[in-house]
Protein backbone atom coordinates (compact mmCIF):
# COMPACT_ATOMS: atom_id res chain seq x y z
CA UNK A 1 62.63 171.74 99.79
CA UNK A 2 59.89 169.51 101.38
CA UNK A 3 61.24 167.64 104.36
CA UNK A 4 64.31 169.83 104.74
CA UNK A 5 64.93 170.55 108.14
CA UNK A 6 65.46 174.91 108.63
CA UNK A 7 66.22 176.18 112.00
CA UNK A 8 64.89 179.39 113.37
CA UNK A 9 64.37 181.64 116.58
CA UNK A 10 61.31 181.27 118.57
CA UNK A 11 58.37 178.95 119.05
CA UNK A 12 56.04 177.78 116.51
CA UNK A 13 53.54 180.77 115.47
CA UNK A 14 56.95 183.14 115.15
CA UNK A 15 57.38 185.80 112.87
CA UNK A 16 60.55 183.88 111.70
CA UNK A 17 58.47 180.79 111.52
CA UNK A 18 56.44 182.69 108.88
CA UNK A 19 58.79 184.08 106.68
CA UNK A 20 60.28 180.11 106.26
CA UNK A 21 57.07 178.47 105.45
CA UNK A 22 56.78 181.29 103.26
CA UNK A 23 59.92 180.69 101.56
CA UNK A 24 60.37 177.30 101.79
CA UNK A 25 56.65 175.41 101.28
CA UNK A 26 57.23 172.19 102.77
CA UNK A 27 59.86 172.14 105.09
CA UNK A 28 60.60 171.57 108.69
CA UNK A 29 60.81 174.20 110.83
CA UNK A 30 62.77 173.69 114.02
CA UNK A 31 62.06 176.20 116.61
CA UNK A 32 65.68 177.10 118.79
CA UNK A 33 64.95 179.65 122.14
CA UNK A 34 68.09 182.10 120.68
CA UNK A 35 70.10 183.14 117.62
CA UNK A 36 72.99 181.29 119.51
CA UNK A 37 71.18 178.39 118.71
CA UNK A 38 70.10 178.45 115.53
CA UNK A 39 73.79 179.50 113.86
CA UNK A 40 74.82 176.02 115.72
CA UNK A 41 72.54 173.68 114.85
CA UNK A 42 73.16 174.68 111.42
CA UNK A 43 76.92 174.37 111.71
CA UNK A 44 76.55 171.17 113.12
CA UNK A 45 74.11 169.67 110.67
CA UNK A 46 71.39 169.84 112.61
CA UNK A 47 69.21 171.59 110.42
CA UNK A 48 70.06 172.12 107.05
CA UNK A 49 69.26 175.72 107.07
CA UNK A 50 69.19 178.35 109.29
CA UNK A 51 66.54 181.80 109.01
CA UNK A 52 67.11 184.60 110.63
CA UNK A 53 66.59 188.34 110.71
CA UNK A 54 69.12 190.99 110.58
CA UNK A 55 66.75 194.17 110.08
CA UNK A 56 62.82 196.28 110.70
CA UNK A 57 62.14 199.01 108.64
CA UNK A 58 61.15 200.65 112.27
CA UNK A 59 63.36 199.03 114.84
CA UNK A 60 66.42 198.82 112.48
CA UNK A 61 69.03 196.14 112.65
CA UNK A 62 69.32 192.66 114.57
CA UNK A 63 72.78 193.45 115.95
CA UNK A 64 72.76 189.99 117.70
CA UNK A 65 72.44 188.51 114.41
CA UNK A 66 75.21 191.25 113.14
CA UNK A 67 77.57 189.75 115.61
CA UNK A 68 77.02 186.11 115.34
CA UNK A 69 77.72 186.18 111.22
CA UNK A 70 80.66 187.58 111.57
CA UNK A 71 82.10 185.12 113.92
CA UNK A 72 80.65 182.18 111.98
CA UNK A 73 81.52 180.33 109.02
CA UNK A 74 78.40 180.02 107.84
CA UNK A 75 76.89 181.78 104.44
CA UNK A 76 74.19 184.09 103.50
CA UNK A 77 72.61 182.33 101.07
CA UNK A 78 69.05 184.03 100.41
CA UNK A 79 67.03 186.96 101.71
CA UNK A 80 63.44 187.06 102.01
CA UNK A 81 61.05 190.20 103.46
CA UNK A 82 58.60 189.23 105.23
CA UNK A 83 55.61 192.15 106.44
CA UNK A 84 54.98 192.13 110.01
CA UNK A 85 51.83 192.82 111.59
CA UNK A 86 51.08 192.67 115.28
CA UNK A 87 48.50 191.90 116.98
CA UNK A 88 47.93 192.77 121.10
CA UNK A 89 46.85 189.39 122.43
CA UNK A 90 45.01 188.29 125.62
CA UNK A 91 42.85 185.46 127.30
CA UNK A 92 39.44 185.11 126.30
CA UNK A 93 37.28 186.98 128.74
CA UNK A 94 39.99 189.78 128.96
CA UNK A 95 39.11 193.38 127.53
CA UNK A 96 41.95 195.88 126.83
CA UNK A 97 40.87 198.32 129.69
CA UNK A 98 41.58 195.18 132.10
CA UNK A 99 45.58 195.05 130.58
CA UNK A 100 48.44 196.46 132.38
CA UNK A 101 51.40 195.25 130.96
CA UNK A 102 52.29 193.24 127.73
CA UNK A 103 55.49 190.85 127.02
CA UNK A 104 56.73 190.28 123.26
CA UNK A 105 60.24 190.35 122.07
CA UNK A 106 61.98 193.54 122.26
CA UNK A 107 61.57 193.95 118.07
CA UNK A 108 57.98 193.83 118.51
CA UNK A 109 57.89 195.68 121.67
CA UNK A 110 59.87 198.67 119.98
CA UNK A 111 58.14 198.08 116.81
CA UNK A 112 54.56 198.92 118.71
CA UNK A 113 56.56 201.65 121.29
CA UNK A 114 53.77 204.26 120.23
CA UNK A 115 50.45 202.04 120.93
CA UNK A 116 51.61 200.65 123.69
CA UNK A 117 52.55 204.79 125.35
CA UNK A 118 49.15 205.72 124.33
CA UNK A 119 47.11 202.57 125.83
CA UNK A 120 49.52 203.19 128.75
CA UNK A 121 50.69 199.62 128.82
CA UNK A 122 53.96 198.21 130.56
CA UNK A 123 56.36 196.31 127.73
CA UNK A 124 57.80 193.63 129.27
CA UNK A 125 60.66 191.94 127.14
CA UNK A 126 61.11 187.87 126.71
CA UNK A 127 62.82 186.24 124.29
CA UNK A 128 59.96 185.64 121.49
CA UNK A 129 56.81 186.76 120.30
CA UNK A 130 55.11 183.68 119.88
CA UNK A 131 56.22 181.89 123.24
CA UNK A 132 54.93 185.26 124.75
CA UNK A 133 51.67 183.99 123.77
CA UNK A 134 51.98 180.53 124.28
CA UNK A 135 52.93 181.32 127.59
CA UNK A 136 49.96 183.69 128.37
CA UNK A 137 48.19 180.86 127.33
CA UNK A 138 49.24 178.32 129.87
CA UNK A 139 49.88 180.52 132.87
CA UNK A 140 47.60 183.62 132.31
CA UNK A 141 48.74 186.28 134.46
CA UNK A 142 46.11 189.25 135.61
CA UNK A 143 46.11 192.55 133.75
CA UNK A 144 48.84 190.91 131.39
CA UNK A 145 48.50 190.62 127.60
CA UNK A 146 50.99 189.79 124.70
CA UNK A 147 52.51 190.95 121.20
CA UNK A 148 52.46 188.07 118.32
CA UNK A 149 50.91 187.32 115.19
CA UNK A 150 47.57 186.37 114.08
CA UNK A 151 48.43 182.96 113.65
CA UNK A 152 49.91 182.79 117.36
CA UNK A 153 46.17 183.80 118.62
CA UNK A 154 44.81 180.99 116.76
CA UNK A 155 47.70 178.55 117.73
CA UNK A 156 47.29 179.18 121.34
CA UNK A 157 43.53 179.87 121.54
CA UNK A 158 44.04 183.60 122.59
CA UNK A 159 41.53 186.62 121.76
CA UNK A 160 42.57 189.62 119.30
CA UNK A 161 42.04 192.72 120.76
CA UNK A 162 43.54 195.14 118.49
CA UNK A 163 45.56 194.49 115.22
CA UNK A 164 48.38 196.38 113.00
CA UNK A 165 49.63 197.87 116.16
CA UNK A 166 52.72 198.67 114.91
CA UNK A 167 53.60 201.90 114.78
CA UNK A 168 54.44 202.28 110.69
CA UNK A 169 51.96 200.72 108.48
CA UNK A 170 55.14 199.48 106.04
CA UNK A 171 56.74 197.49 109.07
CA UNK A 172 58.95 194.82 107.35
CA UNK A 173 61.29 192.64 108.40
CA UNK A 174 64.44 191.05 106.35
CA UNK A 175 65.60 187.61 107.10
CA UNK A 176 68.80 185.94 105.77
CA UNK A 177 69.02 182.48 105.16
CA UNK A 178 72.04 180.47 106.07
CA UNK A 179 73.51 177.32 105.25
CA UNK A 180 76.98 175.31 105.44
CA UNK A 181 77.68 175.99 101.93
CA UNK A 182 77.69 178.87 99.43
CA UNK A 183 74.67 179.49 97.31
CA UNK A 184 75.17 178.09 93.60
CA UNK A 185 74.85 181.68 91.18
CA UNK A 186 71.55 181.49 89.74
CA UNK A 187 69.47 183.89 87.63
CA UNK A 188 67.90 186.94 88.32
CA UNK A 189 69.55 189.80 90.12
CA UNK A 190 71.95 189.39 93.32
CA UNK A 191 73.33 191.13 95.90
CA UNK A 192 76.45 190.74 98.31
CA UNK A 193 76.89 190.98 101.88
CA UNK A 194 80.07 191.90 103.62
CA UNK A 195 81.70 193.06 106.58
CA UNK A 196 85.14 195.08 107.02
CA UNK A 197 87.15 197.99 109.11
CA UNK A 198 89.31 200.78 107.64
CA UNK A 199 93.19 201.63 108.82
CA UNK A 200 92.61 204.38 111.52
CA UNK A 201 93.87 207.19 108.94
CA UNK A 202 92.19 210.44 107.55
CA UNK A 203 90.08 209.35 104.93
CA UNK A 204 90.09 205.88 105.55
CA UNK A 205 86.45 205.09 105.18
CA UNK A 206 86.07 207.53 101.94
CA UNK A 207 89.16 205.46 100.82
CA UNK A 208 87.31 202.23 100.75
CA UNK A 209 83.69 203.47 99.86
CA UNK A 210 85.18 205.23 96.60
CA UNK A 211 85.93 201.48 94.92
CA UNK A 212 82.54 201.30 94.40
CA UNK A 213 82.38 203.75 92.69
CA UNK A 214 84.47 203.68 90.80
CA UNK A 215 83.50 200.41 89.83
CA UNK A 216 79.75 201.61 89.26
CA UNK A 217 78.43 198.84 91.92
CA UNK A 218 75.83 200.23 94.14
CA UNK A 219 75.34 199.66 97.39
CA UNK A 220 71.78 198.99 99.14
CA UNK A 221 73.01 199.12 103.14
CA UNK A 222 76.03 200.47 105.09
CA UNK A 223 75.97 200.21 108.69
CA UNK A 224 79.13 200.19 111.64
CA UNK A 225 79.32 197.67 114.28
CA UNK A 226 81.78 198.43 117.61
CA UNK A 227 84.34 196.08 117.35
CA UNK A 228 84.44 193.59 120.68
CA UNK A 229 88.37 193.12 120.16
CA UNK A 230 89.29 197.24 120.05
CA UNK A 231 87.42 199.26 121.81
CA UNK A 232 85.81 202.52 119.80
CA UNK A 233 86.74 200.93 116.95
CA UNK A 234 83.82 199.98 114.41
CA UNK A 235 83.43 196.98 111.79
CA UNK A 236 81.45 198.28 108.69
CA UNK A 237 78.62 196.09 107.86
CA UNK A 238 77.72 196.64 103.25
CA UNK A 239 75.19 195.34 101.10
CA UNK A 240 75.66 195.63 97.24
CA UNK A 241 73.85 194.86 94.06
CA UNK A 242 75.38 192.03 91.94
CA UNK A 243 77.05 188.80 92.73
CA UNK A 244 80.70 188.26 94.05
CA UNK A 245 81.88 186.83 90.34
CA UNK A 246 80.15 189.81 88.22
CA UNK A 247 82.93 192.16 87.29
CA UNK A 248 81.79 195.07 88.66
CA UNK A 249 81.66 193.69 92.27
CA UNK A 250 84.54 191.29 92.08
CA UNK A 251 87.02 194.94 90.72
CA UNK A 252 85.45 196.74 93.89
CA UNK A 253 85.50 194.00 96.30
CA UNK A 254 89.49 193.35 95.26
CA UNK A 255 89.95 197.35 95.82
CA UNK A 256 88.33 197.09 99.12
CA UNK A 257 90.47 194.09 100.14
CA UNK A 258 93.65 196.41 99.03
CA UNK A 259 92.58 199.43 101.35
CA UNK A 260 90.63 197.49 104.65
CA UNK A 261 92.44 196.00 107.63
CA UNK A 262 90.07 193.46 107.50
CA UNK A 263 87.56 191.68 105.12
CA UNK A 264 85.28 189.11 105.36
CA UNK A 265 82.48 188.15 102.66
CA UNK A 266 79.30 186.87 104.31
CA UNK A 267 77.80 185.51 100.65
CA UNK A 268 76.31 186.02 97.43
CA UNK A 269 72.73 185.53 96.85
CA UNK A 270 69.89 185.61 94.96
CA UNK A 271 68.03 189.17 96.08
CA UNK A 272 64.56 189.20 97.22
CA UNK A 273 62.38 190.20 93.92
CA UNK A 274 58.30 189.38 95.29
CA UNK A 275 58.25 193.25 95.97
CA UNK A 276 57.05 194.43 99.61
């Protein structure tokens, strides 16, 4: 993986950044300002993989991230979990009475909702945690501190004023990894991601869900999405255990292609095993 070019969201100290180093030693990260970005420069060879997240353990799911999958022909081709802890950030010289406000990515922001309520502090949302701090960093602004990791305080010379700020001490976040192609079936356990909507009929849903199972696959996430195309109508967004080609998951995927108006797989990949 050294020298392999992997896009991401954010600026260099980003949680996102993180998680790829962590899971590919090596490579080249390529920072992209939005998730827009990243899905494209992978597409278009850019970079030869993309990372980004789709869920928190507190804040949920990346529905941005939700969204662009399913309109791209891109794969999932790995997870990784990556634990998130944040720190509040400011100039040197500036003590937490002096702070007023604090900007981080929404995620973090929501992530840290109950610190930032009791320390009375204004979230302000931009569109990363790390370029939050870089920022503060080359334009300090009075009374106004910042969200990011450790390693963005020490990237951008900034002071650590309070740590784990988040409000859950088990605050993880999930990345996919996406590439151009499909991921080649190694060993070790898998899982599969897909999206797909149920005819408007009594007992649709159950309908599709029972294929499972039946087939004795179980399922690790199910989650509905509005659909942009029909209003109040919702896309259903499943992770299950085992690869696409096992039997088990290949009999309940064909059921589920049988009784949904629409299926799409997003890919088969090796699940995350290094525990959280």
């Amino acid at each position: 993986m050294r020298g392999m070019r992997i896009a991401f969201q954010g600026t260099e100290g980003a949680y996102s950044e993180e998680a790829l180093l962590k899971t590919f030693p090596g490579a080249l990260p390529v920072g992209f300002p939005t998730f827009h970005q990243v899905f494209e420069a992978v597409e278009l060879g850019e970079a030869d993989l993309g990372v980004v997240p789709v869920e928190n353990t507190t804040a949920g799911s990346i529905n941005q991230t939700y969204d662009l999958l399913l309109e791209s022909d891109l794969h999932v081709v790995g997870e990784v979990v990556h634990r998130v802890e944040h720190c509040l950030l400011a100039p040197k010289g500036m003590e937490l009475k002096d702070l007023k406000a604090v900007k981080s990515h929404p995620q973090a922001l929501a992530q840290c909702d109950g610190f930032l309520a009791r320390m009375r502090l204004t979230p302000i949302p931009v569109y990363d945690t790390a370029g939050a701090a870089r920022a503060l960093a080359e334009s300090p602004e009075a009374g106004v501190g910042a969200i990011a990791s450790r390693r963005a305080a020490e990237l951008y010379s900034l002071q650590v004023l309070a740590e784990n700020i988040e409000d859950y001490p088990h605050n993880y976040t999930r990345f996919f990894v996406i590439g151009r192609k499909e991921a080649e079936r190694g060993e070790g356990p898998h899982k599969t991601s897909v999206v797909f909507a149920v005819r408007h009929r009594p007992g649709g849903l159950l309908e599709a869900l029972t294929v499972f199972a039946e087939a004795g696959v179980n399922l690790t996430k199910l989650e509905s999405r509005p659909r942009r195309d029909k209003p109040f109508s919702y896309l259903f967004y499943l992770d299950l255990e085992g690869h696409l080609e096992d039997p088990g998951p290949a009999q309940a995927l064909l059921g589920l292609l049988r009784r949904a108006a629409f299926l799409k797989v997003l890919g088969s990949y090796p699940a995350y095993r290094n525990g959280v």
